[in-house]
Protein backbone atom coordinates (compact mmCIF):
# COMPACT_ATOMS: atom_id res chain seq x y z
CA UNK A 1 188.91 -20.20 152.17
CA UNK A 2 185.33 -20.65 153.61
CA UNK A 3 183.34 -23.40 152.57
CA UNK A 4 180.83 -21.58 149.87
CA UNK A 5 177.43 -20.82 151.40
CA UNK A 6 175.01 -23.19 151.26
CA UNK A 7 171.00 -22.19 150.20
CA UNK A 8 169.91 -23.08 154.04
CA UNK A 9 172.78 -20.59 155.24
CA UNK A 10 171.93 -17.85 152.65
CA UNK A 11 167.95 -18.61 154.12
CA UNK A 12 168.74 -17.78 157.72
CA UNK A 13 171.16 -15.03 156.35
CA UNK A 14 168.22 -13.29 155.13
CA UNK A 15 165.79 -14.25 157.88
CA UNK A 16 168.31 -12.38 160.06
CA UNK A 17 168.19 -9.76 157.98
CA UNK A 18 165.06 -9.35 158.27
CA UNK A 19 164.24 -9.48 161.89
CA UNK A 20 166.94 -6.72 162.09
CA UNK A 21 165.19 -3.54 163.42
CA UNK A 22 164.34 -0.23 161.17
CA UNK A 23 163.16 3.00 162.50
CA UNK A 24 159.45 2.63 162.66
CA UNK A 25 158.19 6.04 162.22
CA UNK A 26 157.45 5.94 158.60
CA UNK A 27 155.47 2.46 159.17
CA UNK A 28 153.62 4.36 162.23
CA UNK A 29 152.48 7.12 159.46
CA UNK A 30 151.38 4.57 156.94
CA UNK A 31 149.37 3.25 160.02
CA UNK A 32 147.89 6.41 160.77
CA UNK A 33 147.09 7.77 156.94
CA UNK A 34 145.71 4.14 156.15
CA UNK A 35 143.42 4.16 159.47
CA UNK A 36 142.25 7.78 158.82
CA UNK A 37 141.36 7.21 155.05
CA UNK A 38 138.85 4.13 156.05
CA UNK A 39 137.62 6.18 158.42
CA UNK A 40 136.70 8.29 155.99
CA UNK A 41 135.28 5.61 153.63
CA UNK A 42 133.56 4.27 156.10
CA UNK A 43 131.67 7.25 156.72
CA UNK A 44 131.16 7.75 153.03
CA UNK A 45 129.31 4.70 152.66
CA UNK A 46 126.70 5.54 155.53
CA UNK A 47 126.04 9.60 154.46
CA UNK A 48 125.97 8.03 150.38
CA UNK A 49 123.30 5.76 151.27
CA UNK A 50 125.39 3.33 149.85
CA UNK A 51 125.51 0.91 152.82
CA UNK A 52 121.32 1.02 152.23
CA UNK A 53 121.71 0.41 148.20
CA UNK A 54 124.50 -2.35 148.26
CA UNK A 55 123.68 -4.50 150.95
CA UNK A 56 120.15 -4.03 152.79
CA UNK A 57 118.14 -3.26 149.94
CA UNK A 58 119.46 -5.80 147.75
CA UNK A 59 117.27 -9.35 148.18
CA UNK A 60 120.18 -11.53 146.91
CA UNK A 61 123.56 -11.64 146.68
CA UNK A 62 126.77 -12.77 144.01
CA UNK A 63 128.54 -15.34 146.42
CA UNK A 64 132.07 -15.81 145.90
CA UNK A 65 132.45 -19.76 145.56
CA UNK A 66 133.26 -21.49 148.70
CA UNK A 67 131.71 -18.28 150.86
CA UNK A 68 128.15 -18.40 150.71
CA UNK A 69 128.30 -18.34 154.24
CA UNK A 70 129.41 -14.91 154.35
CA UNK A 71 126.11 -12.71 154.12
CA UNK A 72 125.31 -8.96 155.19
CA UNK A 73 123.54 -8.82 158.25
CA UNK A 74 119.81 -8.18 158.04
CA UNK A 75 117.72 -5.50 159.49
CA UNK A 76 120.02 -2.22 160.29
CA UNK A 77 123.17 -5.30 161.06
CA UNK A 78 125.07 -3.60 158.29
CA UNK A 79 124.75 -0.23 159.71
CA UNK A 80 126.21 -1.64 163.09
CA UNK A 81 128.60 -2.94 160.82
CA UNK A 82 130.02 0.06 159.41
CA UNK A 83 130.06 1.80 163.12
CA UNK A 84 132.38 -1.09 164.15
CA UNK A 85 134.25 -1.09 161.15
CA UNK A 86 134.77 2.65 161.43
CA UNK A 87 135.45 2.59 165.09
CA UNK A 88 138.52 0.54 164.80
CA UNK A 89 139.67 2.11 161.70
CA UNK A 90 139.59 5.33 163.94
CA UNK A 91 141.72 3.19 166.79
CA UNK A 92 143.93 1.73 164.58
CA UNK A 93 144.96 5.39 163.16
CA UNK A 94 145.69 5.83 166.40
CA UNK A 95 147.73 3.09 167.59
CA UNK A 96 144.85 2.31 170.20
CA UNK A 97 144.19 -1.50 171.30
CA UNK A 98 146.48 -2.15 168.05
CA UNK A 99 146.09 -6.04 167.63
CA UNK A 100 142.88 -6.06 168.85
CA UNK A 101 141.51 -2.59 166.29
CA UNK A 102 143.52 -4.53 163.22
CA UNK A 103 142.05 -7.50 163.68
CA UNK A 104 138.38 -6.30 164.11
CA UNK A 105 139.14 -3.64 161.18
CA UNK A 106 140.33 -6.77 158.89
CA UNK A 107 137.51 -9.51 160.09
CA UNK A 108 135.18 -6.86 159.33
CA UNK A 109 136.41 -5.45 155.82
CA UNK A 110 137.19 -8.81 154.46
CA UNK A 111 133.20 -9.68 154.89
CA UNK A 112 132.26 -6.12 153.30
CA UNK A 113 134.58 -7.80 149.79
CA UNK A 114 133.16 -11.33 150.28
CA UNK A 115 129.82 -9.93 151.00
CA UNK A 116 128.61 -9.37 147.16
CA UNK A 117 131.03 -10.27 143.66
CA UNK A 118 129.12 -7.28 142.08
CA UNK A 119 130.99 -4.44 144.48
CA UNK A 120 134.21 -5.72 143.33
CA UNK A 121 137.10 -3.17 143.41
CA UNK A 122 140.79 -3.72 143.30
CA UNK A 123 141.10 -1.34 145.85
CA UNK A 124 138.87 -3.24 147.72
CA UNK A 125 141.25 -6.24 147.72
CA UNK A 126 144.03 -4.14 148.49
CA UNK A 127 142.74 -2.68 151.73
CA UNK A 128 141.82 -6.73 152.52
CA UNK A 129 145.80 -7.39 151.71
CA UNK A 130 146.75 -4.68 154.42
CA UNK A 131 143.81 -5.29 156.75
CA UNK A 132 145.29 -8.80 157.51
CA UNK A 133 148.48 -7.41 157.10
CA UNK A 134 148.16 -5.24 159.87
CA UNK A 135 147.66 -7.65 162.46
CA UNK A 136 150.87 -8.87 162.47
CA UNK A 137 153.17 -5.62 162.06
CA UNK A 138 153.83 -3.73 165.59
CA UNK A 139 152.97 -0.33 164.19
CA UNK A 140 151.72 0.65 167.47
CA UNK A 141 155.41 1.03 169.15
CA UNK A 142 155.62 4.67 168.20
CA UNK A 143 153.68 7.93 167.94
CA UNK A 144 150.80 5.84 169.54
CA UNK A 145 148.01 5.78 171.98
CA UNK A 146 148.99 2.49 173.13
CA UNK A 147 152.92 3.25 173.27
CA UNK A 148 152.10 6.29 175.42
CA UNK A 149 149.79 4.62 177.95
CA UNK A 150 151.91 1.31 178.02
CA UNK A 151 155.53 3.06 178.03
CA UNK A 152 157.17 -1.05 178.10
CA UNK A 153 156.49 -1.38 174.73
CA UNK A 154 157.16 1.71 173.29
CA UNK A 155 160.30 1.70 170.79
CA UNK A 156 161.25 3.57 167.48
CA UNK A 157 162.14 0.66 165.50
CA UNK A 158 160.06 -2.22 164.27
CA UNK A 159 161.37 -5.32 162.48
CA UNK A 160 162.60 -4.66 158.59
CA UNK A 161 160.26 -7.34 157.24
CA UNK A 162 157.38 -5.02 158.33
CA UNK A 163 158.66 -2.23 156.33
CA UNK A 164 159.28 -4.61 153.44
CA UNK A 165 155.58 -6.16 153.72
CA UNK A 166 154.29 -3.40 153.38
CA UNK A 167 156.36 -1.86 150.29
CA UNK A 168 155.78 -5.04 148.63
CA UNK A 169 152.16 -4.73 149.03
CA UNK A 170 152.17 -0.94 147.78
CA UNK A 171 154.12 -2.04 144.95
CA UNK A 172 151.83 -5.21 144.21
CA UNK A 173 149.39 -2.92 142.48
CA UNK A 174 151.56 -0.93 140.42
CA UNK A 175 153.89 -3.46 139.12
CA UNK A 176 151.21 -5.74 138.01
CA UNK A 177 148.78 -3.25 137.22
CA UNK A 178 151.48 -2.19 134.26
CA UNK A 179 152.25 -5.82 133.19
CA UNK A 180 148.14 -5.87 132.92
CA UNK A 181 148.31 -3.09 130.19
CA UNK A 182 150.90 -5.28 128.03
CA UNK A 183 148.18 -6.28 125.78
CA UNK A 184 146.78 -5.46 122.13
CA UNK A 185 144.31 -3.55 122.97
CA UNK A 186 145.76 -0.90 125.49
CA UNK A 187 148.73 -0.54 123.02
CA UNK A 188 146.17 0.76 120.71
CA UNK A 189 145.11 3.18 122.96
CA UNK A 190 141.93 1.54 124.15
CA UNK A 191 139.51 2.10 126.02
CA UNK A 192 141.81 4.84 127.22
CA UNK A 193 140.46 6.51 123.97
CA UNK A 194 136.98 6.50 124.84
CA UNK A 195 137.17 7.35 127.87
CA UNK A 196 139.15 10.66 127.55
CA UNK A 197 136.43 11.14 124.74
CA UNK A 198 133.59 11.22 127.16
CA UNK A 199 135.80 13.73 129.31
CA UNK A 200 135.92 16.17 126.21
CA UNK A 201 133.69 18.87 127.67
CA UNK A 202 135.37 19.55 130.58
CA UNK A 203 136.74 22.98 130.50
CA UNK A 204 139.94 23.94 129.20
CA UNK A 205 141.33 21.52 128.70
CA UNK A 206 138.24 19.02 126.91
CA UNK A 207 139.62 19.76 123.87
CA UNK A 208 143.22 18.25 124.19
CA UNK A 209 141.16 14.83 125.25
CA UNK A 210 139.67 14.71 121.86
CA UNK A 211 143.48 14.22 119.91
CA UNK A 212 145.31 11.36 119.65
CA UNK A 213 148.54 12.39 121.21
CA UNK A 214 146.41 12.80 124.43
CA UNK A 215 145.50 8.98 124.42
CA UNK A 216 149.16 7.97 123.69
CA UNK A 217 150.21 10.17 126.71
CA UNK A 218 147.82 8.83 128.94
CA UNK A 219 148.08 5.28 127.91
CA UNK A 220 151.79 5.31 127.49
CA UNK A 221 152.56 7.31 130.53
CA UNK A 222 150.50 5.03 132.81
CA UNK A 223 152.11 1.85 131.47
CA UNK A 224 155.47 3.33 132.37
CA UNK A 225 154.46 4.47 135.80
CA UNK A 226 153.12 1.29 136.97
CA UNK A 227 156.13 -0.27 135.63
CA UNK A 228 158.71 1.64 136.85
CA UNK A 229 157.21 3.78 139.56
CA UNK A 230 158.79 1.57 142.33
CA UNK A 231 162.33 0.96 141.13
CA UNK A 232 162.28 4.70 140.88
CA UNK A 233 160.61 5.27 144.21
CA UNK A 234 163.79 2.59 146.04
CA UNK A 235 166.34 4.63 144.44
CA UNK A 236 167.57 7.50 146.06
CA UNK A 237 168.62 9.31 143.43
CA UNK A 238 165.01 9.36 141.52
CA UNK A 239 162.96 9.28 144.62
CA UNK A 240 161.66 12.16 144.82
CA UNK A 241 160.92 12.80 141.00
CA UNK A 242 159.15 9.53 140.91
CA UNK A 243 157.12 10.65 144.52
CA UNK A 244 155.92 13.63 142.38
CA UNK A 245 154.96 11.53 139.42
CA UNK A 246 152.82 9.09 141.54
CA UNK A 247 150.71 12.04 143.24
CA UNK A 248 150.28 13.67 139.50
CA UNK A 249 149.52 10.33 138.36
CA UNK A 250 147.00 9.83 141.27
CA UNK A 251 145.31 13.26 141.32
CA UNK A 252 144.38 12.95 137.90
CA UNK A 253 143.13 9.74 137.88
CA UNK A 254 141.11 10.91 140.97
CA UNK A 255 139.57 13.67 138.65
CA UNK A 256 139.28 11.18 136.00
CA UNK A 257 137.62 8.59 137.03
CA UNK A 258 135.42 7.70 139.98
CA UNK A 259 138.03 5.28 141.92
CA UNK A 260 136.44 6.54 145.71
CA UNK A 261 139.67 6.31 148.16
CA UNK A 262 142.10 4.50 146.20
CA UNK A 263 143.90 7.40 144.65
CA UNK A 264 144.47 9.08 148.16
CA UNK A 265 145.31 5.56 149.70
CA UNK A 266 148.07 5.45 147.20
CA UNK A 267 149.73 8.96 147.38
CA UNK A 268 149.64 8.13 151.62
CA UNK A 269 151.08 4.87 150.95
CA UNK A 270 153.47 5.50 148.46
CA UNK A 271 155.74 7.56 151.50
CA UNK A 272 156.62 3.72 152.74
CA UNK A 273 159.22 4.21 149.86
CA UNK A 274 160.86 7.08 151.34
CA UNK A 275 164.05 6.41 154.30
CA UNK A 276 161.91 4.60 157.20
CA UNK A 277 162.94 7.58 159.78
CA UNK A 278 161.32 10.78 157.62
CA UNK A 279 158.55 11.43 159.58
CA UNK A 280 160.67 12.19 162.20
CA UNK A 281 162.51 15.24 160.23
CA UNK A 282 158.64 17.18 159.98
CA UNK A 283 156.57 15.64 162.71
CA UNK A 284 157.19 16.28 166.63
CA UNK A 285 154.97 13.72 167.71
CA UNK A 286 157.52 11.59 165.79
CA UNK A 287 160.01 11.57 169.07
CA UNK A 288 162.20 8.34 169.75
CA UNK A 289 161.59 6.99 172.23
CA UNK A 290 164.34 4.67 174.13
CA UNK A 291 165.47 1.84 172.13
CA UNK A 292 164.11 -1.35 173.43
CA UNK A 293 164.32 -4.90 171.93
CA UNK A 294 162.45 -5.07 168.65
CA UNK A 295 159.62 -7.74 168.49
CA UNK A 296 161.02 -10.41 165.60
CA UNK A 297 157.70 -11.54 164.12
CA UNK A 298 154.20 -12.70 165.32
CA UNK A 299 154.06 -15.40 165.34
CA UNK A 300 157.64 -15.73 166.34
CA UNK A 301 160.18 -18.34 164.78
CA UNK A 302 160.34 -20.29 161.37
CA UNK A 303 156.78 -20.73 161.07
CA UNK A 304 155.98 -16.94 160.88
CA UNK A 305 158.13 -16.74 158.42
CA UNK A 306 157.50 -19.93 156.31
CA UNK A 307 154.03 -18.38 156.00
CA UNK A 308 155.23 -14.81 155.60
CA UNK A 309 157.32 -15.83 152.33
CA UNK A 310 153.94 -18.12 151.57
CA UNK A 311 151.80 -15.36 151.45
CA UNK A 312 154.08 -13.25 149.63
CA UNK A 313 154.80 -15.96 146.54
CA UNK A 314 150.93 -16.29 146.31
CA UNK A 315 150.53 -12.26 145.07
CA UNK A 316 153.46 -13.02 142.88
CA UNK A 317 151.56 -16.07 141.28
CA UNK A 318 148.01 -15.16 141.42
CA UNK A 319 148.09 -12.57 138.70
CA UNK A 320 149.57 -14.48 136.40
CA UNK A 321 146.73 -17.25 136.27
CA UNK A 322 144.81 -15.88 133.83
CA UNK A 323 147.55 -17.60 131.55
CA UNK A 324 146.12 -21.04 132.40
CA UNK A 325 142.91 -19.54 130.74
CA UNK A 326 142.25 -19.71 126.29
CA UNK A 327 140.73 -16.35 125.17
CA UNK A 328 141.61 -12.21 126.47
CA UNK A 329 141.45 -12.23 129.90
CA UNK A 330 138.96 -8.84 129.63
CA UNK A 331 136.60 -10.74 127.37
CA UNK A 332 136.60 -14.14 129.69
CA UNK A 333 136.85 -12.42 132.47
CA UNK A 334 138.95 -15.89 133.52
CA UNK A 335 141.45 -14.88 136.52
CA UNK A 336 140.32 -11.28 135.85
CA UNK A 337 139.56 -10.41 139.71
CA UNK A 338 142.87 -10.09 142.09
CA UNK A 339 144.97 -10.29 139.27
CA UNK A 340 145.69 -5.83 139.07
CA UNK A 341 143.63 -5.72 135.81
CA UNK A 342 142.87 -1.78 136.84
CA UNK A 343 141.07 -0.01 133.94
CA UNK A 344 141.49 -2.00 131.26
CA UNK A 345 138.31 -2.81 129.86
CA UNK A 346 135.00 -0.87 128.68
CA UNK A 347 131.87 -3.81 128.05
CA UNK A 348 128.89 -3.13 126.99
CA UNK A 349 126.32 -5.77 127.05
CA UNK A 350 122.70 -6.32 125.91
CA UNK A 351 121.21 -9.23 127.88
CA UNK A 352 118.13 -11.07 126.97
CA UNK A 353 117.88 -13.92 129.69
CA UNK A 354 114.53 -16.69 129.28
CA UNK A 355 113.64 -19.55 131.94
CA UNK A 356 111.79 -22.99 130.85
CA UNK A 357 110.03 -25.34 133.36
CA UNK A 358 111.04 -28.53 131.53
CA UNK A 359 108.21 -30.39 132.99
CA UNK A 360 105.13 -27.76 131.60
CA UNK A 361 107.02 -26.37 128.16
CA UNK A 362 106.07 -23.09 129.53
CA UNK A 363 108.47 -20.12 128.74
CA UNK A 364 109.05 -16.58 129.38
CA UNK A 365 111.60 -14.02 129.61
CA UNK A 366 113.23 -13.35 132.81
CA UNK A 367 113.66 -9.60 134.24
CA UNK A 368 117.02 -9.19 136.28
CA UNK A 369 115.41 -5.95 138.01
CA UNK A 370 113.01 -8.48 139.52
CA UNK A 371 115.87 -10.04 141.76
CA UNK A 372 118.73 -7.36 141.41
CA UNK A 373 119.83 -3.67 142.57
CA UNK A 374 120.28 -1.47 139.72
CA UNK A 375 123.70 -1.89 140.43
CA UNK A 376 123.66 -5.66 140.48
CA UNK A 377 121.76 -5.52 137.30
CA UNK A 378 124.68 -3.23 135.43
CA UNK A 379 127.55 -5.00 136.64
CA UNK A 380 126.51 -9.12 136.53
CA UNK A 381 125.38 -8.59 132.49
CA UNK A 382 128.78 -9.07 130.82
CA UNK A 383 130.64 -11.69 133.76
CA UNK A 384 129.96 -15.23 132.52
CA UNK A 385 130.45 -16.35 136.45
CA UNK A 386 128.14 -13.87 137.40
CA UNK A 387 125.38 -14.73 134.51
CA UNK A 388 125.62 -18.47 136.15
CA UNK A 389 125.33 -17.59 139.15
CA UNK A 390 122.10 -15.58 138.59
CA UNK A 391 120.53 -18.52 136.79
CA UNK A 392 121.00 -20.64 139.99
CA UNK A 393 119.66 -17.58 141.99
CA UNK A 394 116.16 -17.71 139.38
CA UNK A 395 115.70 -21.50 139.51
CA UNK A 396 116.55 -21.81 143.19
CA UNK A 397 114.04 -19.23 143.72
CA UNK A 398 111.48 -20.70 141.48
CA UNK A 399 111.82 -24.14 143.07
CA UNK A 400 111.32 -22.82 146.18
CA UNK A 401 108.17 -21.12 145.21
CA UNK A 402 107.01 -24.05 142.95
CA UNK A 403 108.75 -26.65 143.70
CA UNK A 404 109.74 -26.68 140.01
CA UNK A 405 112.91 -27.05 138.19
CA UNK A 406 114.29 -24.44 135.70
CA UNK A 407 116.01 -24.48 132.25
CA UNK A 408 117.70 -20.82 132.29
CA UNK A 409 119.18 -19.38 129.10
CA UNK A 410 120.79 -16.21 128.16
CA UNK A 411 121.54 -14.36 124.77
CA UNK A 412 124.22 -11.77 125.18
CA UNK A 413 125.71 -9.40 122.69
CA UNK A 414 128.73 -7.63 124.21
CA UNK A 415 130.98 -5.26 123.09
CA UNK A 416 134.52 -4.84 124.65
CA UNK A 417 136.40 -1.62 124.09
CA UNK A 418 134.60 -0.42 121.12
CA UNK A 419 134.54 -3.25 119.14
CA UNK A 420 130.97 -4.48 117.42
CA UNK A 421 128.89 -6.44 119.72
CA UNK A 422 129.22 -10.31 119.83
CA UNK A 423 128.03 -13.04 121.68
CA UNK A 424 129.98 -13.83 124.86
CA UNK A 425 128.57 -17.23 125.81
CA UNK A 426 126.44 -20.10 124.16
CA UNK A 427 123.11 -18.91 123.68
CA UNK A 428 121.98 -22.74 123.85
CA UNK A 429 123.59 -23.76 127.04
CA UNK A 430 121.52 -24.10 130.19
CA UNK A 431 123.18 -22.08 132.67
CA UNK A 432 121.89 -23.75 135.51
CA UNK A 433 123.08 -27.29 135.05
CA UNK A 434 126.30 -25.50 132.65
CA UNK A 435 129.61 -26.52 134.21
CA UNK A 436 132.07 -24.40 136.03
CA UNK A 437 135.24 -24.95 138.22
CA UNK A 438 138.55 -24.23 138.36
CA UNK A 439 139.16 -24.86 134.69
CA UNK A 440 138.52 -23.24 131.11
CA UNK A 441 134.68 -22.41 130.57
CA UNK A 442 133.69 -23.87 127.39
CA UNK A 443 130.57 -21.93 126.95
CA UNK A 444 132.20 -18.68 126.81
CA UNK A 445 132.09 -18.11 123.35
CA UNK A 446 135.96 -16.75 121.99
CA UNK A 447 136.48 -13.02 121.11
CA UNK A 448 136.52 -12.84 117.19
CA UNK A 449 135.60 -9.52 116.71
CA UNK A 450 138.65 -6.95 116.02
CA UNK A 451 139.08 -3.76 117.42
CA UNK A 452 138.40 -1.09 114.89
């Protein structure tokens, strides 16, 4: 008998595995849905005037710690921006300059998330995820502009871990997203409640919103989906039944709720479940091509995939730090963001924010519209980070005005999914000199009000 297989030979059993080609045509799809749909955002954005509103108009900024550095260009930068950005979403739909499109496309997405904490969307931090992604998967080798006009590189495979990347990353969302909804308050129904409440006028169906069978369907059937949507979706035998659920699931949260491209992104994406070579059975521009040797990874060898299987334990791990946190995650907001909390909270908060000069005694209350968007103002009210980071953005700009220091301190009564308002952080605390790191916050006062 064989000698039994040791860990390091079951490692480069898999690595093999993995470098073993797949037809490429239903990566080359995913390439071209995800480049069109940006391109599409992208435009969005400009004809919105939301380009203007979020990052021109704006006169400071919620700076993710440790990238300050990272600011939206000033005079009409951030329209020159979006062109760019747009442009090589456009080429990357296309297979066109691939490496050199995906890695302008990513660059110049991942500064639109790090640009301002207050435009934080999940979807947001998905596209980053595949932006980067991107770079490094040769979905250019087929049904492209750059397979066609460089015929040396044109095959109909590509490596399996690229197909695998990229289901993982698909199924990221929805797997976590569910475990996200295993908590109290969901499992009561809320805020799923109040939102299909405030939906109760639309015709024909309003009505149904407004009974309680509605929120368990809705709340129960999207914990199951996100759950079990992907084992579904990798079985043959459920595939397509679980393909139809995740487009009904997606067009109606797409009526629903205003979630911009995300919906669509995930109906497009969700095809990376089906056999790789589909496209090929309902597209003609799908044609294979000769087989040729498939690239094994970029960067080639055991480093590519030492940090492959890095990168992929980090969005196993990285959701699941909020346990490291006391309190509900929603009230905290303590490794809330990248973490696939999607939908699970409805705050409400009334802020009353006042500055001291220590120095003079003086006093006075402190207007957030006087430094923030309206946008800035609604979404930094009820994020403890966020309310500390906007006393450092009051004193700094007093000192600099001054040249005085600031005591800045803020009284806010928030409500989180219907429950009676409470305070969320130490009235009493000075925000500006009020710690903050890695660890538990110990201003942020704990949630003790119950949900009705």
């Amino acid at each position: 008998m064989p000698p039994p297989a040791t860990l390091r030979d079951r490692l480069a059993a898999l690595v093999d595995h993995l470098r073993q080609p797949v037809d490429g045509a239903s990566v080359a799809l995913m390439r071209f849905a995800f480049g069109a749909l940006m391109v599409w955002d992208g435009y969005r954005y400009l004809s919105n005037g939301w380009v203007l509103n979020y990052w021109i108009r704006p006169s400071h900024f919620f700076h993710y710690d440790g990238f300050s550095w990272v600011r939206p260009w000033p005079g009409q930068g951030m329209y020159w921006h979006f062109g760019f950005l747009i442009a090589a979403a456009a080429a990357m739909a296309l297979g066109a300059a691939w490496r050199l499109s995906a890695a302008v496309f990513a660059v110049l997405f991942g500064m639109v998330f790090l640009f301002d904490q207050a435009n934080y969307l999940n979807h947001f931090y998905l596209i980053t995820l595949l932006g980067f992604a991107w770079i490094f998967i040769p979905a250019h080798t087929t049904a492209s502009v750059d397979a066609a006009l460089r015929p040396s590189i044109a095959t109909a495979d590509v490596p399996r871990w690229s197909l695998w990347l990229l289901r993982f990353l698909i199924a990221v969302p929805y797997f976590f997203g569910g475990v996200a909804k295993l908590n109290p308050d969901w499992l009561r129904g809320e805020p799923m409640r109040q939102w299909l409440l405030q939906r109760s006028d639309w015709p024909y169906v309003g009505s149904l919103f407004q009974t309680e069978s509605a929120t368990w369907f809705f709340a129960y059937g999207g914990l199951a989906l996100d759950l079990f949507i992907v084992p579904a979706l990798l079985w043959k035998k459920t595939r397509k039944w679980a393909f139809i659920g995740a487009l009904a699931f997606h067009g109606l949260n797409a009526q629903l709720f205003s979630i911009g491209v995300f919906p669509w992104m995930m109906m497009a994406a969700t095809t990376i479940f089906f056999e790789p070579e589909w496209p090929r059975e309902i597209f003609r521009w799908f044609a294979r091509p000769a087989p040729r040797p498939v690239p094994p990874l970029n960067p080639a060898g055991a480093a590519g995939f030492v940090l492959l299987a890095a990168f992929v334990t980090a969005q196993v791990l990285i959701p699941f730090r909020h346990l490291l946190y006391p309190g509900y995650v929603s009230w905290t907001e303590e490794g809330h963001r990248f973490s696939w909390h999607m939908k699970l909270r409805d705050k409400e908060a009334t802020t009353v924010i006042r500055a001291r000069e220590p120095g003079t005694g003086r006093t006075w209350k402190v207007l957030p519209s006087d430094y923030l968007s309206p946008r800035q103002v609604t979404k930094f009210q009820d994020q403890p980070d966020m309310l500390k980071k906007f006393a450092l953005i009051v004193a700094e700009d007093h000192r600099k005005k001054t040249g005085r220091e600031l005591e800045i301190r803020a009284e806010v009564m928030c409500s989180l999914n219907g429950r009676k308002k409470q305070l969320l952080i130490d009235p009493e605390i000075d925000l500006v000199r009020a710690p903050w790191g890695l660890g538990p916050t110990p201003w942020i006062l704990p949630l003790k009000t119950p949900l009705k």
